[in-house]
N, C-alpha and C. Protein backbone atom coordinates (compact mmCIF):
# COMPACT_ATOMS: atom_id res chain seq x y z
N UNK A 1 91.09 96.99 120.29
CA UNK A 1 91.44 98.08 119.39
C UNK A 1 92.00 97.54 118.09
N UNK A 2 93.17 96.59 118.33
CA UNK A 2 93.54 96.06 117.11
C UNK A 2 92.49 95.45 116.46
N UNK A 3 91.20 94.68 116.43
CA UNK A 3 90.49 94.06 116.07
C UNK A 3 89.93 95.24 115.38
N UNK A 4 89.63 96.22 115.63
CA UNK A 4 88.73 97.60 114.86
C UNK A 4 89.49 97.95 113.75
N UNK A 5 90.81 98.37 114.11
CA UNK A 5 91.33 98.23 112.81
C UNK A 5 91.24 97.77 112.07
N UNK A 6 91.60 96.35 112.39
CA UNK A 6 91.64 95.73 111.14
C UNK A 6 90.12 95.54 110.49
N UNK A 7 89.26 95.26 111.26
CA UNK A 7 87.63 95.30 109.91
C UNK A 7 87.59 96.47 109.57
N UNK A 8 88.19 97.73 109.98
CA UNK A 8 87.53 99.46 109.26
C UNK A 8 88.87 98.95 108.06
N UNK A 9 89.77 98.54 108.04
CA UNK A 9 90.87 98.11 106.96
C UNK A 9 90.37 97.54 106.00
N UNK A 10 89.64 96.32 106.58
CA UNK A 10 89.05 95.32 105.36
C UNK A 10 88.30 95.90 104.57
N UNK A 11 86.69 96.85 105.74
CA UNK A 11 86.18 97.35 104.76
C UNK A 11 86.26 98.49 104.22
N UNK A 12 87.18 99.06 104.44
CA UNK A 12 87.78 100.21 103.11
C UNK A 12 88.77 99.23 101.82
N UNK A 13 88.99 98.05 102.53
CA UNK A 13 90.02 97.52 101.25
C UNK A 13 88.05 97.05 100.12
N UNK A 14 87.68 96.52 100.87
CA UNK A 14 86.13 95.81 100.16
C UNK A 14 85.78 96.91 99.28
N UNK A 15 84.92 98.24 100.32
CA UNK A 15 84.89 99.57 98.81
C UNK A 15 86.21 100.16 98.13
N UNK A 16 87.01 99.68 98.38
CA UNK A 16 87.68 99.77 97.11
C UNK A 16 87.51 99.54 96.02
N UNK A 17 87.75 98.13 96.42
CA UNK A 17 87.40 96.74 95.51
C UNK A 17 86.35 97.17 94.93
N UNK A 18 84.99 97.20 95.42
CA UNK A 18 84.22 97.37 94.53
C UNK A 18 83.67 98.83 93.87
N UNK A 19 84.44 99.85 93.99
CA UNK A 19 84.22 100.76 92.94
C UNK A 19 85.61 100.14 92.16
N UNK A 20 86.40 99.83 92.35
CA UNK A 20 87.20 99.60 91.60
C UNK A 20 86.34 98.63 90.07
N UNK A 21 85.32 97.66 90.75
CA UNK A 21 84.73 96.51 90.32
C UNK A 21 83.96 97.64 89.25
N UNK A 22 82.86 98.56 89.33
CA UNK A 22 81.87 99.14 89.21
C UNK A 22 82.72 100.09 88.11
N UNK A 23 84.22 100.04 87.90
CA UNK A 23 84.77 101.23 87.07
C UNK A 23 84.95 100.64 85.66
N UNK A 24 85.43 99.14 86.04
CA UNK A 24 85.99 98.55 85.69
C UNK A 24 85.49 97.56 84.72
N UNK A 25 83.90 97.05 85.43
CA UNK A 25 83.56 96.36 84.88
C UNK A 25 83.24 94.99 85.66
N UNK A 26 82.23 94.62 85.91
CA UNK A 26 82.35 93.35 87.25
C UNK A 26 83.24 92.29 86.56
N UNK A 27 82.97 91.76 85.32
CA UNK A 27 83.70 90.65 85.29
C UNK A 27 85.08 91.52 84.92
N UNK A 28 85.98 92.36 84.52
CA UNK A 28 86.89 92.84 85.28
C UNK A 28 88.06 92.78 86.15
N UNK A 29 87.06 92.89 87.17
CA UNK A 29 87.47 93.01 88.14
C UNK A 29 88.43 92.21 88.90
N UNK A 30 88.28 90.87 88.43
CA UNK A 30 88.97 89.38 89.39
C UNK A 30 88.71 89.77 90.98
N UNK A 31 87.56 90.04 90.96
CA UNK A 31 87.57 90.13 92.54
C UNK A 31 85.92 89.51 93.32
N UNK A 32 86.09 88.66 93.97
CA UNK A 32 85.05 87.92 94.59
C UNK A 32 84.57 88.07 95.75
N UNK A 33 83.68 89.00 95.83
CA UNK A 33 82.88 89.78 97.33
C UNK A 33 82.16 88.76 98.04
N UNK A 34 82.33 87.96 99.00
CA UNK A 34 81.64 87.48 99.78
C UNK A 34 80.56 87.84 100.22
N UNK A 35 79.20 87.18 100.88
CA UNK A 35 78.00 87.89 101.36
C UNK A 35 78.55 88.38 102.82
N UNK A 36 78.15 89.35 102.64
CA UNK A 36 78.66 90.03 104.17
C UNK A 36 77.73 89.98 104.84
N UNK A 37 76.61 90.04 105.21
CA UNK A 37 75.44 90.31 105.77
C UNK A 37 74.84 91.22 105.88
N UNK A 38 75.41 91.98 105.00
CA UNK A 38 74.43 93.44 105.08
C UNK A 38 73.97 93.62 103.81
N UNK A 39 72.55 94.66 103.68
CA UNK A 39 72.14 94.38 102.55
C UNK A 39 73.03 94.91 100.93
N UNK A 40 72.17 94.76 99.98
CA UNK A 40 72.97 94.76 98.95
C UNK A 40 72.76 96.22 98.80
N UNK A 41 74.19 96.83 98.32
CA UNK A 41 74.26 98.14 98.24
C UNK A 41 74.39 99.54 99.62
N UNK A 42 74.58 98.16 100.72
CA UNK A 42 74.76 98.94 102.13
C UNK A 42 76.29 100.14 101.71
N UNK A 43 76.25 101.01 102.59
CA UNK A 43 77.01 102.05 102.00
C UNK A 43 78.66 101.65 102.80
N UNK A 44 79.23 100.42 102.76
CA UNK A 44 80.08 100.37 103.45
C UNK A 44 81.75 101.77 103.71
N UNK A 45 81.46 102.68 102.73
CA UNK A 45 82.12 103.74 102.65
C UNK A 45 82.19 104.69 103.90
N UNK A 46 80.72 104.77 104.10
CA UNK A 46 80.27 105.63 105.21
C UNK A 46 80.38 104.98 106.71
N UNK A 47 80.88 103.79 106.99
CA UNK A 47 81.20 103.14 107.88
C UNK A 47 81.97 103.87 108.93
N UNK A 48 81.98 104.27 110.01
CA UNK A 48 82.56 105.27 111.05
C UNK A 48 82.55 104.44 112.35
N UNK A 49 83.60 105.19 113.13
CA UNK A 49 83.39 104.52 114.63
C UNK A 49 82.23 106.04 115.62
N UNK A 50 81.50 105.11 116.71
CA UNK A 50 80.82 105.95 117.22
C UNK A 50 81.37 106.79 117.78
N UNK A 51 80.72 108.07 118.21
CA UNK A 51 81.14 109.00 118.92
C UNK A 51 79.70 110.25 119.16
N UNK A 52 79.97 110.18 120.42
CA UNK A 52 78.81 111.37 120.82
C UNK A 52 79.04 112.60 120.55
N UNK A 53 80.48 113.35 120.76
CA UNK A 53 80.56 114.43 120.18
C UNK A 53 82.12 114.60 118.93
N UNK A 54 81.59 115.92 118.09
CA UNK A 54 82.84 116.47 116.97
C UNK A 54 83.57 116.66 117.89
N UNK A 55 84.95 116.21 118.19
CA UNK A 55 85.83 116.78 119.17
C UNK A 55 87.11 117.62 118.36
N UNK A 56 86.84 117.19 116.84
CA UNK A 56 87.28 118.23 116.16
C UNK A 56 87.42 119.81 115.75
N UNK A 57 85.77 119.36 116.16
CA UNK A 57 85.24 120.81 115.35
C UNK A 57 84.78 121.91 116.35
N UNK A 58 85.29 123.03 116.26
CA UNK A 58 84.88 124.12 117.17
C UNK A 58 83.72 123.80 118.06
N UNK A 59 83.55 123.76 119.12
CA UNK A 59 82.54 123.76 120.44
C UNK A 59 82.48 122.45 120.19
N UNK A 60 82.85 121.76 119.69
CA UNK A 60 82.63 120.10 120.25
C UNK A 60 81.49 119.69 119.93
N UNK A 61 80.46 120.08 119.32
CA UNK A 61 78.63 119.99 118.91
C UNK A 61 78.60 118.11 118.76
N UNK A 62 77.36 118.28 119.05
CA UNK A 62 77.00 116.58 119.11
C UNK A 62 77.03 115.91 117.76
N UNK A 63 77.60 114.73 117.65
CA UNK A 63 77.12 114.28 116.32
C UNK A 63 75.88 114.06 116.04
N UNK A 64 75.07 114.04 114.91
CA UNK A 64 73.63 113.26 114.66
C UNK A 64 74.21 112.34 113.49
N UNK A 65 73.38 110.55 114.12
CA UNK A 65 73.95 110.18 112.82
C UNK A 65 72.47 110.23 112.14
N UNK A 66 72.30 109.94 110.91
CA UNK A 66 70.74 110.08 110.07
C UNK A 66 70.60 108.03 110.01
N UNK A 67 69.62 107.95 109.87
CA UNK A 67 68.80 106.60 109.72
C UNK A 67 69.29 106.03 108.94
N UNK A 68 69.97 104.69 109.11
CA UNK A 68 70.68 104.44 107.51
C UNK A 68 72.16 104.09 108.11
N UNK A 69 72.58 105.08 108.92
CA UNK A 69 73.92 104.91 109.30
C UNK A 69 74.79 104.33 109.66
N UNK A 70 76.18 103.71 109.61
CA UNK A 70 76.66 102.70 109.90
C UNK A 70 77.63 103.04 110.67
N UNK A 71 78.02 102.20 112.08
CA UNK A 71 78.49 102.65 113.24
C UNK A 71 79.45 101.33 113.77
N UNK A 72 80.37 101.68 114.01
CA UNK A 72 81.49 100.66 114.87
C UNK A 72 81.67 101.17 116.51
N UNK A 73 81.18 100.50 117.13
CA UNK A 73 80.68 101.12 118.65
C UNK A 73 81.58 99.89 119.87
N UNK A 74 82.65 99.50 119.95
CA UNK A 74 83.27 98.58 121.17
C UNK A 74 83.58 97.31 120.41
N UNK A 75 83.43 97.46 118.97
CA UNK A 75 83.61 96.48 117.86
C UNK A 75 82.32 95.79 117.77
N UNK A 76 81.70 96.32 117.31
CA UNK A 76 80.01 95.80 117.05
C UNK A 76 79.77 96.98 116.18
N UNK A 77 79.04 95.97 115.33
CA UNK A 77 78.43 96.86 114.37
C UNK A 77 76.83 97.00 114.10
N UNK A 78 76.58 98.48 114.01
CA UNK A 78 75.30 99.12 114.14
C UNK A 78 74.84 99.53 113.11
N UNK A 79 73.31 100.01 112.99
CA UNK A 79 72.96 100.44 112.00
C UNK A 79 71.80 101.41 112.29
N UNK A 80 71.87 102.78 112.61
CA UNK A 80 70.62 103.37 112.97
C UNK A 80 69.39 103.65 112.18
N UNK A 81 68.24 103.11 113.10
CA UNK A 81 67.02 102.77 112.93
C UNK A 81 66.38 104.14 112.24
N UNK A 82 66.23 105.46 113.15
CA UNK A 82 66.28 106.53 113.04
C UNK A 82 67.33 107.34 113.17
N UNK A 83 67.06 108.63 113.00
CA UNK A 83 68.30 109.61 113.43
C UNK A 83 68.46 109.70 114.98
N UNK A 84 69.74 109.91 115.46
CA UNK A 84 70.24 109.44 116.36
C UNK A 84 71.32 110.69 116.98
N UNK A 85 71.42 110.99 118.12
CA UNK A 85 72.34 112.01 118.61
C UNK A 85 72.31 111.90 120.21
N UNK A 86 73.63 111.35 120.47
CA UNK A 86 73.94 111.35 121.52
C UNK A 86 73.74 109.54 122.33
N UNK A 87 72.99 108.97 121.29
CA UNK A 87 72.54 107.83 121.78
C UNK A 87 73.38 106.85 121.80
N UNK A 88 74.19 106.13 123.23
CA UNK A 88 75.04 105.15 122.70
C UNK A 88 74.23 103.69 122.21
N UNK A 89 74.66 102.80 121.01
CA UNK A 89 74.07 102.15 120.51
C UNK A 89 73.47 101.23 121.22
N UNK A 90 74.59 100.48 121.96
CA UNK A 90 74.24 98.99 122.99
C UNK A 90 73.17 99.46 123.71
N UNK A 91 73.09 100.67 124.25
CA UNK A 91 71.68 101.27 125.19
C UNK A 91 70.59 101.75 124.59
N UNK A 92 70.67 102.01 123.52
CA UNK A 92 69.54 102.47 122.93
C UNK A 92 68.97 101.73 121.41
N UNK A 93 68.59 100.11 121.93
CA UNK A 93 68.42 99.20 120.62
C UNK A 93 66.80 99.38 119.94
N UNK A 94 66.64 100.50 120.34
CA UNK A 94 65.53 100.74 119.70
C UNK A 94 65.76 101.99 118.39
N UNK A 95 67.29 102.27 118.86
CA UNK A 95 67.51 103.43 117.55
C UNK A 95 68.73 102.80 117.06
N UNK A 96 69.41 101.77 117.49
CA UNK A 96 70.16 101.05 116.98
C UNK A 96 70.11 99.83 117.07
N UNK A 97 70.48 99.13 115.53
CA UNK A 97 70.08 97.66 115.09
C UNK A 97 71.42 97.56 115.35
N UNK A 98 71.79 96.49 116.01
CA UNK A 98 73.27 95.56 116.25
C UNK A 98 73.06 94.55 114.82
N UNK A 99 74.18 94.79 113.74
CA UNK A 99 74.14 93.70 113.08
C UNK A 99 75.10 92.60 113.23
N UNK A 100 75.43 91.57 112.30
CA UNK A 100 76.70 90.66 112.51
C UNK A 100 77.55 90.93 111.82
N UNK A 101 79.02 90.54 112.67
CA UNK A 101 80.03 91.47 112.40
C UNK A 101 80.39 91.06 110.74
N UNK A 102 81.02 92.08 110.25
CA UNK A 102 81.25 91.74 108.67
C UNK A 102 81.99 90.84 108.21
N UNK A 103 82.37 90.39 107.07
CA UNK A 103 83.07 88.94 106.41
C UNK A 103 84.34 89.66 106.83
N UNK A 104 85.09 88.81 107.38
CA UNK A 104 86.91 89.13 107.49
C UNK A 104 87.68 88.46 106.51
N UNK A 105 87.48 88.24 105.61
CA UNK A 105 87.86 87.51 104.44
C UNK A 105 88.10 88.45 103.13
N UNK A 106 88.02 88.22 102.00
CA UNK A 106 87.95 88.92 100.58
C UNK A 106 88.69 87.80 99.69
N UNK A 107 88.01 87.18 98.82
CA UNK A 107 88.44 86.59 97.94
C UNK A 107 88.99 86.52 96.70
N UNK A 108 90.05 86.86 95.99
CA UNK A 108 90.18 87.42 94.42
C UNK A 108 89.95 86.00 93.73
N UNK A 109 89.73 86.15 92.47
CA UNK A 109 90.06 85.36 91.23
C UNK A 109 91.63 84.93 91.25
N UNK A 110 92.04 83.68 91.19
CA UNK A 110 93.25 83.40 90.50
C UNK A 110 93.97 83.86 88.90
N UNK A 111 94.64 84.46 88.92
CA UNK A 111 95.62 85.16 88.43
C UNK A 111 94.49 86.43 87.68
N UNK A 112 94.23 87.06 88.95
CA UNK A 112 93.64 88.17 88.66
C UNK A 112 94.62 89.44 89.36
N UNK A 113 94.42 90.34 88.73
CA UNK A 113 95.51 91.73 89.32
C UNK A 113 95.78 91.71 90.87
N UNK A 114 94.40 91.49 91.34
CA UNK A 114 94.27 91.44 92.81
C UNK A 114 95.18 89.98 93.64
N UNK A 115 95.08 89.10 92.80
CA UNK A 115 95.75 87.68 93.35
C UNK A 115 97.33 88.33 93.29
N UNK A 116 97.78 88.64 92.24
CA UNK A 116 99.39 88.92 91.63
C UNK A 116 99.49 89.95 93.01
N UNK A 117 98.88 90.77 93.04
CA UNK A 117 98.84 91.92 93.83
C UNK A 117 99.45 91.40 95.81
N UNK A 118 98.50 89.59 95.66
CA UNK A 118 98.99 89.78 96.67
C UNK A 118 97.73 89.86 98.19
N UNK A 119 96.52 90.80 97.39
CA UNK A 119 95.25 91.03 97.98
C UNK A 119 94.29 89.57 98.45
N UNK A 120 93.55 89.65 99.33
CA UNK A 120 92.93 88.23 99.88
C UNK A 120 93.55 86.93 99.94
N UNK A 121 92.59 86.37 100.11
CA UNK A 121 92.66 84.49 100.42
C UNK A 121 92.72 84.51 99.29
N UNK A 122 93.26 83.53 98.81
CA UNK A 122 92.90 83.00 97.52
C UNK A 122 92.04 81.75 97.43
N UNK A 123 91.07 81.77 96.50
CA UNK A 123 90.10 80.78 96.60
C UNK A 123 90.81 79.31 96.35
């Protein structure tokens, strides 16, 4: 559990970072994104842990995730092939791609806002 945290942490600290980057200006930014392994422009925002049903939402209705989607499932990370509902990932690798787990790292620029700040390794 602690391990989930902390990568759904990193990568909300990462899209930060980079709309922060994208507001700002890349060079900007002082901030140095590692290759994560996913492709360029993957939607790391939309990053969620799995779940078969809304247990929020009135009657509990199934989730669907849409094709595209990005999933944290027992700390593995997924990516559905197609749209998907009800399907747990590890069992169903034909609607879910297992990728490798993301960079646990983040690197800033030296004496960039983000270094002072305190944020990443420093290179």
């Amino acid at each position: 559990m602690h391990r989930r945290v902390v990568v759904l942490a990193f990568l909300a600290l990462v899209a930060t970072a980079c709309s922060d980057a994208s507001e700002a200006g890349p060079a900007d930014s002082g901030t140095v994104l590692p290759d994560g392994g996913g492709d360029a422009g993957t939607p790391t925002r939309a990053l969620e842990l799995w779940t078969a049903r809304a247990t929020l939402a009135p009657g509990t209705p199934p989730v669907t995730y849409a094709a595209g989607r990005l999933v944290m499932h027992d700390g593995q990370l997924y990516r559905a092939r197609s749209a998907s509902t009800e399907q747990v990932p590890p069992e169903h690798p034909a609607v879910w791609e297992r990728l490798p787990p993301p960079v646990d790292d983040l690197r800033t620029a030296l004496g960039s806002e983000w270094t002072e700040r305190g944020v990443g390794l420093q290179p």
